[in-house]
Protein backbone atom coordinates (compact mmCIF):
# COMPACT_ATOMS: atom_id res chain seq x y z
CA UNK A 1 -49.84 -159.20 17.44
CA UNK A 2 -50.31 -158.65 13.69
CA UNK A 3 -51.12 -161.75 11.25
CA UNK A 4 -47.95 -160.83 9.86
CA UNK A 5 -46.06 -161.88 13.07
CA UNK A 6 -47.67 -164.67 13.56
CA UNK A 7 -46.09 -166.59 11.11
CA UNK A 8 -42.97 -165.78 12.39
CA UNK A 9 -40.88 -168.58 14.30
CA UNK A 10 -40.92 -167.67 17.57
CA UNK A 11 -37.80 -167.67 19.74
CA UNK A 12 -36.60 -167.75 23.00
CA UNK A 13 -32.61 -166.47 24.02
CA UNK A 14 -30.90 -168.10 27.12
CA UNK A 15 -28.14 -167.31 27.40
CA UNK A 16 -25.99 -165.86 30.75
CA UNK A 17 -24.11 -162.99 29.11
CA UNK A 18 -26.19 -159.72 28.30
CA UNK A 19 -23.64 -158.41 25.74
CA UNK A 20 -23.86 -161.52 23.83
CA UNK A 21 -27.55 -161.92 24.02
CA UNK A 22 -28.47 -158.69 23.27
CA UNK A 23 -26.06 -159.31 20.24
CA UNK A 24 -27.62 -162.54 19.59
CA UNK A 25 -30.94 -160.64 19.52
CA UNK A 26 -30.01 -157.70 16.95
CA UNK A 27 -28.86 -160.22 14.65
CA UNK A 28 -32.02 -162.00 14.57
CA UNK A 29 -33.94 -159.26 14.14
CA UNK A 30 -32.01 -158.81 10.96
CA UNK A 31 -33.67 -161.88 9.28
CA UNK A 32 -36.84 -159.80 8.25
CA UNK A 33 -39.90 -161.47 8.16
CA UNK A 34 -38.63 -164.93 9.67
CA UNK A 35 -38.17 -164.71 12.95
CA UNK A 36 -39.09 -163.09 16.18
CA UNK A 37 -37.62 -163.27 19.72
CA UNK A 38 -40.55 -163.67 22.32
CA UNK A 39 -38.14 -163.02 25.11
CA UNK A 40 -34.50 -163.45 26.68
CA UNK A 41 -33.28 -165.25 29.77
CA UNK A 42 -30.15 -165.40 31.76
CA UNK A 43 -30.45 -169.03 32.58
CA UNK A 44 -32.75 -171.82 32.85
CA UNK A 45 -34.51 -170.46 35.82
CA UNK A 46 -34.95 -167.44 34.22
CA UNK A 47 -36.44 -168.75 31.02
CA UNK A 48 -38.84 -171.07 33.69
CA UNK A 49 -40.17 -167.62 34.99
CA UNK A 50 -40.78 -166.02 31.71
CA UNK A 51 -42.22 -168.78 29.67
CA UNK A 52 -46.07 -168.61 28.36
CA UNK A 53 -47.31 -172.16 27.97
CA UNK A 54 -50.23 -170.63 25.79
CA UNK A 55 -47.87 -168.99 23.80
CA UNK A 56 -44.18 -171.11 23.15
CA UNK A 57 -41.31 -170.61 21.39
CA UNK A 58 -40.70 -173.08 18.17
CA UNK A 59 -36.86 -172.69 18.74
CA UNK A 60 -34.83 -172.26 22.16
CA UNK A 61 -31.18 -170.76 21.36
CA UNK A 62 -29.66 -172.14 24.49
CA UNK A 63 -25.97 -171.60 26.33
CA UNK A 64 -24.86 -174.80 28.61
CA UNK A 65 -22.37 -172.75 31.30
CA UNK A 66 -24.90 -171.05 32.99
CA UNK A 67 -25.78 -170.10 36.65
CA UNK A 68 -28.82 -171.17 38.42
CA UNK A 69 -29.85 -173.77 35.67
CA UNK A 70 -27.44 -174.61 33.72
CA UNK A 71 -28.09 -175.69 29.49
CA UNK A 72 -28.12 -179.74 30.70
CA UNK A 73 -30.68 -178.66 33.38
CA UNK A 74 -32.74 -176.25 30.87
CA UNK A 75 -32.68 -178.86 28.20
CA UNK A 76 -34.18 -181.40 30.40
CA UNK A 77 -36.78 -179.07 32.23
CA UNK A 78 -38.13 -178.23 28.19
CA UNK A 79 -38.01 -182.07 27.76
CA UNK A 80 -40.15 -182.71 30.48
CA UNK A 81 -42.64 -179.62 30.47
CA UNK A 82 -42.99 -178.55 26.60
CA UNK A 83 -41.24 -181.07 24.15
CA UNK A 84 -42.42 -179.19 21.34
CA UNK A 85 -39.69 -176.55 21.91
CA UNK A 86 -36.58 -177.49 19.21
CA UNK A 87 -33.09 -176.12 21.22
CA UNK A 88 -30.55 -175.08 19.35
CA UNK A 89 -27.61 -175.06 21.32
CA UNK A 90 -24.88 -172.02 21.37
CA UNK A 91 -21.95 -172.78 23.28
CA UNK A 92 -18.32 -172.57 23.38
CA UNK A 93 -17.84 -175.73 25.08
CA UNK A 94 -16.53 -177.87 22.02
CA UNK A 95 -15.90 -181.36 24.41
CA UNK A 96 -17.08 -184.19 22.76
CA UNK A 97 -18.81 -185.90 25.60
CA UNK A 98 -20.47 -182.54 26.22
CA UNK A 99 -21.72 -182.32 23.08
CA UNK A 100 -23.14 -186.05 22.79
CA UNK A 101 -24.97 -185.51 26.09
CA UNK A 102 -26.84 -182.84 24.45
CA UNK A 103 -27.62 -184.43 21.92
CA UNK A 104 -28.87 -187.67 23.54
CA UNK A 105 -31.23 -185.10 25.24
CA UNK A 106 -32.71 -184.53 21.71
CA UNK A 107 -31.23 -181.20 21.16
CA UNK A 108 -31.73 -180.16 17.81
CA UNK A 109 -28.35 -178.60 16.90
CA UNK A 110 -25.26 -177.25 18.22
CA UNK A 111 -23.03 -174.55 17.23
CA UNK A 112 -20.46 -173.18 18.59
CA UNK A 113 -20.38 -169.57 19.78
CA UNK A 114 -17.67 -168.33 17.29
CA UNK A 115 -19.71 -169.43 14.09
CA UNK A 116 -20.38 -166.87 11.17
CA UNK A 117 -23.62 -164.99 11.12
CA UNK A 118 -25.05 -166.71 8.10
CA UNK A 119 -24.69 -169.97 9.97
CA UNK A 120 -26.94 -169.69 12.46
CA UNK A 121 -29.50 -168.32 10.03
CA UNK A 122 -28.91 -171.78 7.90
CA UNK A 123 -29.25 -174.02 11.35
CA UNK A 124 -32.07 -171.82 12.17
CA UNK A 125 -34.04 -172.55 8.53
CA UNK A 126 -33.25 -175.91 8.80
CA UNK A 127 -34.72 -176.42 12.42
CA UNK A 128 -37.71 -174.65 11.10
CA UNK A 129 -37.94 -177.21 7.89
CA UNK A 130 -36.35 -180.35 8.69
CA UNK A 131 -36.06 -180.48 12.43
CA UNK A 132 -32.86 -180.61 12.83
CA UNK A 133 -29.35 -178.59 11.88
CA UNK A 134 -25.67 -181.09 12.56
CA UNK A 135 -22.72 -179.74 11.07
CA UNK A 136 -19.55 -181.42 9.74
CA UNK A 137 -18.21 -180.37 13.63
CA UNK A 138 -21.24 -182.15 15.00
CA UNK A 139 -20.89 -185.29 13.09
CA UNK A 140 -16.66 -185.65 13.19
CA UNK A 141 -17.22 -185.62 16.79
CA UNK A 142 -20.28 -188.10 16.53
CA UNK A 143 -18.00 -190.50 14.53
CA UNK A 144 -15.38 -190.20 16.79
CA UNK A 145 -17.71 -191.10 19.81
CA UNK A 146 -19.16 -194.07 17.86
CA UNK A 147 -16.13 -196.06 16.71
CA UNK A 148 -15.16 -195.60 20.09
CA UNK A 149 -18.54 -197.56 21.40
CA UNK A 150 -19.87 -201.29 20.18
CA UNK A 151 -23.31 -201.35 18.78
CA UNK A 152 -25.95 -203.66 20.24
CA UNK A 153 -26.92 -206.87 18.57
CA UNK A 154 -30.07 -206.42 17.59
CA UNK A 155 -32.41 -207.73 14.81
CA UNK A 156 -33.88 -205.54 11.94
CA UNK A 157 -36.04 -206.62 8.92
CA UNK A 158 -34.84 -204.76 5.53
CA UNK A 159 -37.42 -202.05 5.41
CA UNK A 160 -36.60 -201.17 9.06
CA UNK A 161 -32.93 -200.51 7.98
CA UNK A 162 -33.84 -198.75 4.80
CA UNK A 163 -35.99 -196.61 6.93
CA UNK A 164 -33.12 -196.04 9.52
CA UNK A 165 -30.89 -194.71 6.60
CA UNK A 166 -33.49 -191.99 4.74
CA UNK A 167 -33.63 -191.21 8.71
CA UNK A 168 -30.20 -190.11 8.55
CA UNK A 169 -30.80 -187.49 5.89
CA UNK A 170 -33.08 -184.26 5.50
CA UNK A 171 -35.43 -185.76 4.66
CA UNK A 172 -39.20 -185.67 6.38
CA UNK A 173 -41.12 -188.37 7.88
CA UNK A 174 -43.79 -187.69 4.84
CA UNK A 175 -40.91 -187.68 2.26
CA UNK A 176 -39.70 -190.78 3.83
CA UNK A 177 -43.26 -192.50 3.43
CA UNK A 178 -43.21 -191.35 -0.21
CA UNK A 179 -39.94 -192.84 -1.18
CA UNK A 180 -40.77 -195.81 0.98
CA UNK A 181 -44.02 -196.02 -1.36
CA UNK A 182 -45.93 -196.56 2.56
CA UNK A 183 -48.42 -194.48 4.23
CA UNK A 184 -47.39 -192.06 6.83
CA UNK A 185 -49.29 -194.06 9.53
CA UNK A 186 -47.31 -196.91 8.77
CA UNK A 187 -43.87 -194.86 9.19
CA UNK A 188 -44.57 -193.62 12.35
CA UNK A 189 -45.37 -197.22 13.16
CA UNK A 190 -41.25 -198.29 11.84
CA UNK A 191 -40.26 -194.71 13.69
CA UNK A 192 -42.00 -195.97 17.08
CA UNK A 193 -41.19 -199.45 16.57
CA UNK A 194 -37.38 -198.71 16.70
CA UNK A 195 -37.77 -196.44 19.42
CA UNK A 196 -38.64 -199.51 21.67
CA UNK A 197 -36.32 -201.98 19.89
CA UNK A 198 -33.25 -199.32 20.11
CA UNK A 199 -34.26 -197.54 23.13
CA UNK A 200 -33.92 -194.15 21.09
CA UNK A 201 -35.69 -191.01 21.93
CA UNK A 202 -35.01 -189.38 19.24
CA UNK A 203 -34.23 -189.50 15.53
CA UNK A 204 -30.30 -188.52 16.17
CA UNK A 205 -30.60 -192.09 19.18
CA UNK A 206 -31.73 -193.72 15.37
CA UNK A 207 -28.79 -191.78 13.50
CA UNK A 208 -26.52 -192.91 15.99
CA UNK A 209 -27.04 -196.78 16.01
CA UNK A 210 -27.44 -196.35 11.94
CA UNK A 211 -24.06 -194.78 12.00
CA UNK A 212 -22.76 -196.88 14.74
CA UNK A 213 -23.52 -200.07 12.87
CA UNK A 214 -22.52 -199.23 9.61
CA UNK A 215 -25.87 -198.86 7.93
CA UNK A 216 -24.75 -195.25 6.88
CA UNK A 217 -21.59 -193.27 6.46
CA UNK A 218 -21.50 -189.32 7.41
């Protein structure tokens, strides 16, 4: 592999349909010098065969209808057995409760498979920077899932809500430290503190209760 590649982010396709892989795959090979595609799978089983745990992706582009292992059962097998993979789901299921249950499995984004090419190059850069890609979709169906739900009584000091709502935006843990005027350390302390006192996993479980409560407005 030339050093050139290497600084490529590496990605993996699962996805059951060959047309629309293979489609999938010549697009991103049309964002030159960005990204590369390590390999392709036809489900989850498939990408469990074919995966190098010395050498993972950085981004999973993953369907949810699937046979053998479907995108729930993919999502939680990469969960379990190399959390450092960011999925980027690709689906044309557009259900709401389908789409919160990925994303309470920490998925990173979700787009539906009818989106424009330049899209999924944007959720793609943004996964690579921020760690995360929701669209206006994502979040109107988010919203509409949260009124619908009544947030837990719990208590938070002031900087734990001020650091719940820079969590909402694009910004990085380090960025959030900075305007914060606190050390990283001491963020991932507020970041692993809520995690226990929310029972989050993630930073969309913190979104979620920030929205939920009305700390923040999408």
């Amino acid at each position: 592999m030339s050093p050139q590649s290497q600084l490529k982010t590496k990605i993996a396709v699962v996805d059951d349909h060959e047309l629309f892989r293979k489609g999938l795959i010549a697009l991103i090979n049309m964002f030159e010098n960005t990204y590369t595609v390590m390999f392709e799978a036809s489900n989850g089983l498939d990408f469990q065969k074919k995966i190098s745990f010395n050498n993972l992706p950085d981004i999973a582009l993953v369907d949810i209808n699937m046979p053998g292992a479907n995108g729930f059962e993919t999502v939680g097998w990469i969960n379990k057995h190399c959390p450092g993979i960011n999925v980027l789901v690709i689906s044309m299921i557009e259900k709401e409760e389908t789409i919160i249950r990925m994303l309470k499995l920490g998925v990173k984004g979700y787009l539906s498979k009818d989106i424009e090419p330049a899209e999924l190059k944007k959720a793609m850069d943004a996964i690579t920077t921020h760690g995360y890609y929701y669209t206006d979709f994502i979040t109107g169906k988010l919203i509409h899932s949260i009124l619908r739900d009544n947030g837990n009584d719990v208590e938070l000091s002031n900087r734990e809500r001020e650091f719940l709502q820079f969590s909402c935006t694009e910004l990085t843990y380090k960025e959030i430290a900075e305007k914060m005027f606190l050390s990283p350390r001491t963020i991932d302390g507020y970041r692993e503190a809520l995690f226990e006192k929310l029972g989050a996993k993630s930073r969309t479980g913190l979104a979620l209760y920030a929205v939920r409560n009305g700390m923040v407005t999408l």
